[in-house]
C-alpha atoms as a PDB file:
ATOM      1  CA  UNK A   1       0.000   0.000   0.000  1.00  0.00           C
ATOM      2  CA  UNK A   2       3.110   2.297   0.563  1.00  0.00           C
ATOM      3  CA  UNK A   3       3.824   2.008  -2.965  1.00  0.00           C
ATOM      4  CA  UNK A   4       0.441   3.161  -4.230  1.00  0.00           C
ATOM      5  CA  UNK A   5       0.814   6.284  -2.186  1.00  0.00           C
ATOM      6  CA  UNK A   6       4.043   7.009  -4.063  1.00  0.00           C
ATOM      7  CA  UNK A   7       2.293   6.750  -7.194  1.00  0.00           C
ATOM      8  CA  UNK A   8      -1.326   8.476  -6.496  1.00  0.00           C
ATOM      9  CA  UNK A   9       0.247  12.002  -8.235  1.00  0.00           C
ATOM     10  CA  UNK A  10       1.292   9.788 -11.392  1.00  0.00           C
ATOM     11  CA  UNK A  11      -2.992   9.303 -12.810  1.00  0.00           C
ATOM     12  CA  UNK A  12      -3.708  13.047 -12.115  1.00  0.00           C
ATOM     13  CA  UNK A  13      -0.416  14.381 -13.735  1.00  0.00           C
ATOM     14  CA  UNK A  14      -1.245  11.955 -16.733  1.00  0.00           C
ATOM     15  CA  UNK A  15      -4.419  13.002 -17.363  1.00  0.00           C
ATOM     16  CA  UNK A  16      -3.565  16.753 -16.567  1.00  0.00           C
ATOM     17  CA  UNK A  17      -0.912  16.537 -19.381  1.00  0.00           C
ATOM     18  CA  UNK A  18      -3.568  15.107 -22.084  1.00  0.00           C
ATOM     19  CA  UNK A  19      -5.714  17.447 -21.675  1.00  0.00           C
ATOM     20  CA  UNK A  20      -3.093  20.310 -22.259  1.00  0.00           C
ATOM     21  CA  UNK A  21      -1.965  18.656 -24.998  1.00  0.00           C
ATOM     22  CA  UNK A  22      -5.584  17.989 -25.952  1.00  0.00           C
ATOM     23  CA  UNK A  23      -5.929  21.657 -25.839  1.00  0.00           C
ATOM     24  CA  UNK A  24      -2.836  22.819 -27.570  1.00  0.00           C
ATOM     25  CA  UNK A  25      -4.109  20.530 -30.089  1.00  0.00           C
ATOM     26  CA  UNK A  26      -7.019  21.803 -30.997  1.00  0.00           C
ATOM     27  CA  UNK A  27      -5.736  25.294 -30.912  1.00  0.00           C
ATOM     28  CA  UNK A  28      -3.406  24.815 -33.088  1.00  0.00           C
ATOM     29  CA  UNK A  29      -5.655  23.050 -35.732  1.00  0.00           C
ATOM     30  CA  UNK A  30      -8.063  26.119 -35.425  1.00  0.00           C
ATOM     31  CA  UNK A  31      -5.176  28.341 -35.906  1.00  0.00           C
ATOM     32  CA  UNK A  32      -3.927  26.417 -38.813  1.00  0.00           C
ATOM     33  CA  UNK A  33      -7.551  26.321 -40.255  1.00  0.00           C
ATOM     34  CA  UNK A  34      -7.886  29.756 -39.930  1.00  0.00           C
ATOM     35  CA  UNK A  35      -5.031  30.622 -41.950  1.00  0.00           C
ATOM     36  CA  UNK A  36      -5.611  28.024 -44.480  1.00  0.00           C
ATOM     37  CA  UNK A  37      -8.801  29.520 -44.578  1.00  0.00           C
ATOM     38  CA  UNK A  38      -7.210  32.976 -45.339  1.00  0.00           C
ATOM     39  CA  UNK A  39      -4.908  32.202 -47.877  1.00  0.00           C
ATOM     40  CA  UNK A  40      -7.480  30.338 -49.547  1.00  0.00           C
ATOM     41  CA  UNK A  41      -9.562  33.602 -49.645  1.00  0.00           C
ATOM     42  CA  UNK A  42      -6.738  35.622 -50.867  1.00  0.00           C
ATOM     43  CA  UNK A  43      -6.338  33.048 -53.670  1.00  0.00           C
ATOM     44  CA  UNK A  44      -9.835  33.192 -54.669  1.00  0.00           C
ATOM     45  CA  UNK A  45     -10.057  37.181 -54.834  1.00  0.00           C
ATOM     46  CA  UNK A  46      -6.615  36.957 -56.962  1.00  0.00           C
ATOM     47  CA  UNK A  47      -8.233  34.458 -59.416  1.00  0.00           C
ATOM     48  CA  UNK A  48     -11.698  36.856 -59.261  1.00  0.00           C
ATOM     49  CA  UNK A  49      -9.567  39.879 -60.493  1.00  0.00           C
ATOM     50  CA  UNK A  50      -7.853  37.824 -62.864  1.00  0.00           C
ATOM     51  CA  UNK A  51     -10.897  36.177 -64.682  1.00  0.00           C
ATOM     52  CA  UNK A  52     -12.766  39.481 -64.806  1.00  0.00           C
ATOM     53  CA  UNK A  53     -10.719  40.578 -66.926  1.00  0.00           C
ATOM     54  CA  UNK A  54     -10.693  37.620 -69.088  1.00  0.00           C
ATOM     55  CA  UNK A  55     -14.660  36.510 -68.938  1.00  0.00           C
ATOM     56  CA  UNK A  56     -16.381  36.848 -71.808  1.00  0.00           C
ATOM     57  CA  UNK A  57     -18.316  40.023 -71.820  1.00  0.00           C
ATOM     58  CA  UNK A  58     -21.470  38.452 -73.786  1.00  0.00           C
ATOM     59  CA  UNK A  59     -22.352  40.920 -75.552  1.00  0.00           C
ATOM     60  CA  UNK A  60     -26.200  40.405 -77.205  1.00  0.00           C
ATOM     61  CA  UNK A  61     -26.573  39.321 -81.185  1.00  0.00           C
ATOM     62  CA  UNK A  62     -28.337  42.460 -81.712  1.00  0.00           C
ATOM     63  CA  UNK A  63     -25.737  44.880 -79.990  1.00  0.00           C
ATOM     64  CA  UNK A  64     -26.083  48.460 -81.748  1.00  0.00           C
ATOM     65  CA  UNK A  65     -23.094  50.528 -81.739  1.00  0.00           C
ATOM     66  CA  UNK A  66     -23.879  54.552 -81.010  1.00  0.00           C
ATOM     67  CA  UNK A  67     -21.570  57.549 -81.838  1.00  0.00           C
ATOM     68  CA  UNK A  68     -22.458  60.447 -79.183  1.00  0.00           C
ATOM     69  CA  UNK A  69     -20.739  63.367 -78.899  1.00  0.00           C
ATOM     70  CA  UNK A  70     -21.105  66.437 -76.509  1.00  0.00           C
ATOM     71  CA  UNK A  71     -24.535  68.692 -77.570  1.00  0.00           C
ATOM     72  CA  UNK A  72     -24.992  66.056 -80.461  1.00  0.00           C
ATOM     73  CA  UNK A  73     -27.743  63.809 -80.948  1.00  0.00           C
ATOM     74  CA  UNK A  74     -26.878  60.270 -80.883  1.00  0.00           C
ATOM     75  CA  UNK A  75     -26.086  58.427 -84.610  1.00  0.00           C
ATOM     76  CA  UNK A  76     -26.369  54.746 -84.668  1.00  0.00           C
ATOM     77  CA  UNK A  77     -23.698  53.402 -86.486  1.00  0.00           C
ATOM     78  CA  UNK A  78     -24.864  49.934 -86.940  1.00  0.00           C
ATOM     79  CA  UNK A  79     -25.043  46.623 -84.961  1.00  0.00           C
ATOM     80  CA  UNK A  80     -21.452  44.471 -83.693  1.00  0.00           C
ATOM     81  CA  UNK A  81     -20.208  41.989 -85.446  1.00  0.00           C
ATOM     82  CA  UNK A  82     -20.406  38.267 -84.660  1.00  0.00           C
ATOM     83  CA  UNK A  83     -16.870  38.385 -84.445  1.00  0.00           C
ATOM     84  CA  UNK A  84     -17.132  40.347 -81.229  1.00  0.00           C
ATOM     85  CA  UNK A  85     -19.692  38.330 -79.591  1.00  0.00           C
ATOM     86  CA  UNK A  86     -17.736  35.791 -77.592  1.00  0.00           C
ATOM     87  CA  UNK A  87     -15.017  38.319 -76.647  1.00  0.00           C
ATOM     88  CA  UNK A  88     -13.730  39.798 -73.473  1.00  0.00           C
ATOM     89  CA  UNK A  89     -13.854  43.383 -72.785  1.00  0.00           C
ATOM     90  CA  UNK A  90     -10.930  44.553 -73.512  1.00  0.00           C
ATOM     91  CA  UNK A  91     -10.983  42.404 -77.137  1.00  0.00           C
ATOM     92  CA  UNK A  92     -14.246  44.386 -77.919  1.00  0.00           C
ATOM     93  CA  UNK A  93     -12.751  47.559 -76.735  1.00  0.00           C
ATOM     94  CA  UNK A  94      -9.123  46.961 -79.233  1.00  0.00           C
ATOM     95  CA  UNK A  95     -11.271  45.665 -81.725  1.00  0.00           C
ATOM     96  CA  UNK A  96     -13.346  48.418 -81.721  1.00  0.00           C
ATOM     97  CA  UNK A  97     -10.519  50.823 -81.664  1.00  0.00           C
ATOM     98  CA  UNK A  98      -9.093  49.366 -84.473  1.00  0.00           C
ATOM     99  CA  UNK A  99     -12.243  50.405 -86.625  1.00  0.00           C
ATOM    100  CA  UNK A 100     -13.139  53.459 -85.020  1.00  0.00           C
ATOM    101  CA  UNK A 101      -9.587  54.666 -84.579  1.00  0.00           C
ATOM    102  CA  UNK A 102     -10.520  58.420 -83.360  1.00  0.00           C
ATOM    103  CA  UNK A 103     -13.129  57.392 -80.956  1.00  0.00           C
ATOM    104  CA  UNK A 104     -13.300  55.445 -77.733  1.00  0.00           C
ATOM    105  CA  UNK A 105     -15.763  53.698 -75.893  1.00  0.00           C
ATOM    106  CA  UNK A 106     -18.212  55.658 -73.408  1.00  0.00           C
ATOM    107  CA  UNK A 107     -20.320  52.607 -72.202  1.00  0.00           C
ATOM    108  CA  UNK A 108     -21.186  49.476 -72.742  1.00  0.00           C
ATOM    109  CA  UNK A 109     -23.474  46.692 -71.561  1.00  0.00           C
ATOM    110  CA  UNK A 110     -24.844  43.671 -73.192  1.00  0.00           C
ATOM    111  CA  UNK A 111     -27.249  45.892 -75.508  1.00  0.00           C
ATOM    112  CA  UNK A 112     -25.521  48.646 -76.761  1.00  0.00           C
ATOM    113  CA  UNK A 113     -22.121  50.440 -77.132  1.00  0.00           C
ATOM    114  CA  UNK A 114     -21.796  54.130 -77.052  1.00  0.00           C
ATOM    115  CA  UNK A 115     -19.013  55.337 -78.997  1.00  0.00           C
ATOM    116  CA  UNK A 116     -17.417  58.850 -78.319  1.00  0.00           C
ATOM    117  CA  UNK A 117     -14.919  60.883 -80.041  1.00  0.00           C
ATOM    118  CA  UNK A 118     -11.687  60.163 -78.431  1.00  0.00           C
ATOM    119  CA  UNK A 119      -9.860  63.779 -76.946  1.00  0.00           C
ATOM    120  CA  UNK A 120      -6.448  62.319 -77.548  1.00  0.00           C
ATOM    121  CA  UNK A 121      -4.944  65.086 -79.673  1.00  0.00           C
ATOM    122  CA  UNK A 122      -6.884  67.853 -78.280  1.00  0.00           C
ATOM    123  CA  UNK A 123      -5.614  70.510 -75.894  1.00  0.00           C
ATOM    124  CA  UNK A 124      -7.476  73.286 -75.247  1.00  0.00           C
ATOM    125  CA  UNK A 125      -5.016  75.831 -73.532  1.00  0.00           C
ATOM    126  CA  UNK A 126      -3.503  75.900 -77.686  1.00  0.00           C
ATOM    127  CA  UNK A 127      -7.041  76.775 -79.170  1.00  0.00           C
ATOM    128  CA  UNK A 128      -6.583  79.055 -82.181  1.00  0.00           C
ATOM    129  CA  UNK A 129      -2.896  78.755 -82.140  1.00  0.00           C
ATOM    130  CA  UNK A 130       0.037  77.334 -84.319  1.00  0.00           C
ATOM    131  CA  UNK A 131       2.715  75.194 -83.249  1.00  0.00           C
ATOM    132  CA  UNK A 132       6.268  73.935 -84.656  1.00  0.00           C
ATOM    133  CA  UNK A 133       6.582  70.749 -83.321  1.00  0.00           C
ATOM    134  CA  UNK A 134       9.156  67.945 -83.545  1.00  0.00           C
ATOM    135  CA  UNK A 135       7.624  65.060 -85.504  1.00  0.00           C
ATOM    136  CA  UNK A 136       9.923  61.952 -86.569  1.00  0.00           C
ATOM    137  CA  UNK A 137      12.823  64.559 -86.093  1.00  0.00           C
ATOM    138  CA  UNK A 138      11.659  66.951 -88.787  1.00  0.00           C
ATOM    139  CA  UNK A 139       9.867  70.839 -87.553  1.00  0.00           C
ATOM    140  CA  UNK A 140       5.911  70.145 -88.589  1.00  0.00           C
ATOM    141  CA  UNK A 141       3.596  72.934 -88.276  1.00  0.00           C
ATOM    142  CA  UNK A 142       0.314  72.412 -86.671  1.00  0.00           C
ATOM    143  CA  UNK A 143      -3.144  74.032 -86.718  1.00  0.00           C
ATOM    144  CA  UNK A 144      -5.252  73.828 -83.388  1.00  0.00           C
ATOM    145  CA  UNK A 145      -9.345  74.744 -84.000  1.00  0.00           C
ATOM    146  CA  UNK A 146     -10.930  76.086 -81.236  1.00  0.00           C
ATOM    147  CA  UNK A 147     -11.480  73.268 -79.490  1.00  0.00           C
ATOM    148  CA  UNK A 148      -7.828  72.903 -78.969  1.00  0.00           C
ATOM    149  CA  UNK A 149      -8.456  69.860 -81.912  1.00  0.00           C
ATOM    150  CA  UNK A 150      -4.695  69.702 -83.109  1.00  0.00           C
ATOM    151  CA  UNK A 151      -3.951  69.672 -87.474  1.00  0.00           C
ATOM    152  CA  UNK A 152      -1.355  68.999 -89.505  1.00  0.00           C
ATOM    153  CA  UNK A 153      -0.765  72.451 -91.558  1.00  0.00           C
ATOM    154  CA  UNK A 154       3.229  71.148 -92.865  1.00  0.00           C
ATOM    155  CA  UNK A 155       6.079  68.497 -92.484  1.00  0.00           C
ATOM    156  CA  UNK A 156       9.410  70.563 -93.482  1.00  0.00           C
ATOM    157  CA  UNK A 157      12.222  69.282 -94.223  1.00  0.00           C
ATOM    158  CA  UNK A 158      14.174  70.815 -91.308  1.00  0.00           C
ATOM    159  CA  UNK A 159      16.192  68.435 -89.317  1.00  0.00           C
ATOM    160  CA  UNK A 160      15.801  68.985 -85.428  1.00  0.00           C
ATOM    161  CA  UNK A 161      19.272  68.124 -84.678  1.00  0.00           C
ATOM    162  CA  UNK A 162      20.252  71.154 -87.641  1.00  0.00           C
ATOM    163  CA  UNK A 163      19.070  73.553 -85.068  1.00  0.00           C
ATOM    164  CA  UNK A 164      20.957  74.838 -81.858  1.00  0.00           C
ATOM    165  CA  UNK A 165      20.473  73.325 -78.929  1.00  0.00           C
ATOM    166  CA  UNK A 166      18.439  75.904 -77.373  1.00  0.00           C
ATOM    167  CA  UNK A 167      15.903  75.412 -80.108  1.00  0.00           C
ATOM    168  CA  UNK A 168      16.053  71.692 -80.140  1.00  0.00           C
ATOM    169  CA  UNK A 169      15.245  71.901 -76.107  1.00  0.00           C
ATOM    170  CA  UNK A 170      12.275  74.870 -77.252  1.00  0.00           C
ATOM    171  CA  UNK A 171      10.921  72.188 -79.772  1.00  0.00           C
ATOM    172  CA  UNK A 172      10.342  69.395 -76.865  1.00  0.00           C
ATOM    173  CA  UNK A 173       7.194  71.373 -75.814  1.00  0.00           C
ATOM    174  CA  UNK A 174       6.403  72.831 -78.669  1.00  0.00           C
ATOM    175  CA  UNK A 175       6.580  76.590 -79.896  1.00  0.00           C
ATOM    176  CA  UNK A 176       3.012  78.603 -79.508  1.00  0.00           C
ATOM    177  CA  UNK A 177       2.623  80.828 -82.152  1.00  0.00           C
ATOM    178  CA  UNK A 178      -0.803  83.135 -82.241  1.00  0.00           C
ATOM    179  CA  UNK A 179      -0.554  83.312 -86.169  1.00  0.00           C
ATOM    180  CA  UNK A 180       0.304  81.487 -89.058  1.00  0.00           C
ATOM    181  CA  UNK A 181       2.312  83.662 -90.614  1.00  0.00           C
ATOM    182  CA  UNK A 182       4.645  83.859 -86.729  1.00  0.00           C
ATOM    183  CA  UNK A 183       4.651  80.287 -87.537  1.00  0.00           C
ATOM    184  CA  UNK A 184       6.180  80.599 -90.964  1.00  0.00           C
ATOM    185  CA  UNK A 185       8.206  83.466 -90.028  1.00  0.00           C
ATOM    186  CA  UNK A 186       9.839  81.814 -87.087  1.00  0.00           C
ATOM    187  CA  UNK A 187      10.530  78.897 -89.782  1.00  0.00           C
ATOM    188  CA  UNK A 188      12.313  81.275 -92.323  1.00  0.00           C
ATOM    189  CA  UNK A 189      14.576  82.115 -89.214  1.00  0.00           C
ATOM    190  CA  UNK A 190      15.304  78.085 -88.720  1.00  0.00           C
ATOM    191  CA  UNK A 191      16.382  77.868 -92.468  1.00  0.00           C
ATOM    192  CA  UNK A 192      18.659  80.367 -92.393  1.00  0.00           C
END
């Protein structure tokens, strides 16, 4: 019986020490879980983003395609192609750039595509003014409307890297001129 009394503390300590380890167990599976669980739902947004952009858009057989511009009334410039029925946005949107090079697309949903014309080229702070511009390393004189809608006027034959280097750096913005013939005079003074 003296030996069982040395060894009462031995069941207790036992089952003390599964439970903690029980415990720590199950913690640590819920803490595993969790992140598991986490990762998994940072996956799954990643793939979201990803797919949006590469769903197909399904656009509706009888699509019509509108050109609207500011204080204009809407023209409808016909219906899409079948071509562009199984494609993703951004395929509609190229493909549609690709035939309508000077416009870009407003909206769009599965019934109809408005079409505006695109501002690339416009600036508004040169409206009624002439620039000399360097285009494909040649001066070219351009016309802007009052809209700040920008024109080819003339490609010279000048050679940017003819001109000092002061000029040249001038020619990296662009000169403003208020008149043509500033334009053509300032030209005269590049020749020479």
């Amino acid at each position: 019986m003296k030996k069982m009394e040395n060894y009462r503390w031995i069941i207790p300590s036992l089952v003390a020490l599964g439970v903690i380890l029980l415990s720590g167990g199950i913690f640590l599976g819920v803490k595993s879980y969790e992140t598991l669980e986490a990762s998994n739902s940072k996956v799954n947004d990643a793939n979201q983003k990803n797919l949006s952009g590469k769903q197909k858009f399904k656009l509706d057989e009888y699509c019509q395609i509108w050109l609207q511009d500011d204080n204009e009334i809407p023209v409808m410039l016909g219906k899409v192609n079948e071509d562009l029925l199984n494609k993703t946005e951004d395929e509609i949107k190229a493909a549609l750039k690709e035939k309508y090079p000077d416009k870009e697309v407003s909206t769009m949903n599965k019934y109809q595509i408005i079409l505006k014309t695109s501002d690339e080229g416009t600036d508004v702070s040169k409206a009624n003014k002439y620039t000399l511009e360097n285009e494909d390393g040649y001066i070219s004189v351009f016309k802007y409307d009052k809209q700040g809608k920008k024109e080819l006027v003339e490609k010279t034959s000048i050679q940017i890297k003819s001109l000092p280097k002061s000029v040249q750096e001038e020619l990296k913005e662009a000169i403003i001129l208020d008149s043509e013939d500033d334009a053509y005079s300032r030209l005269e003074d590049f020749g020479s």
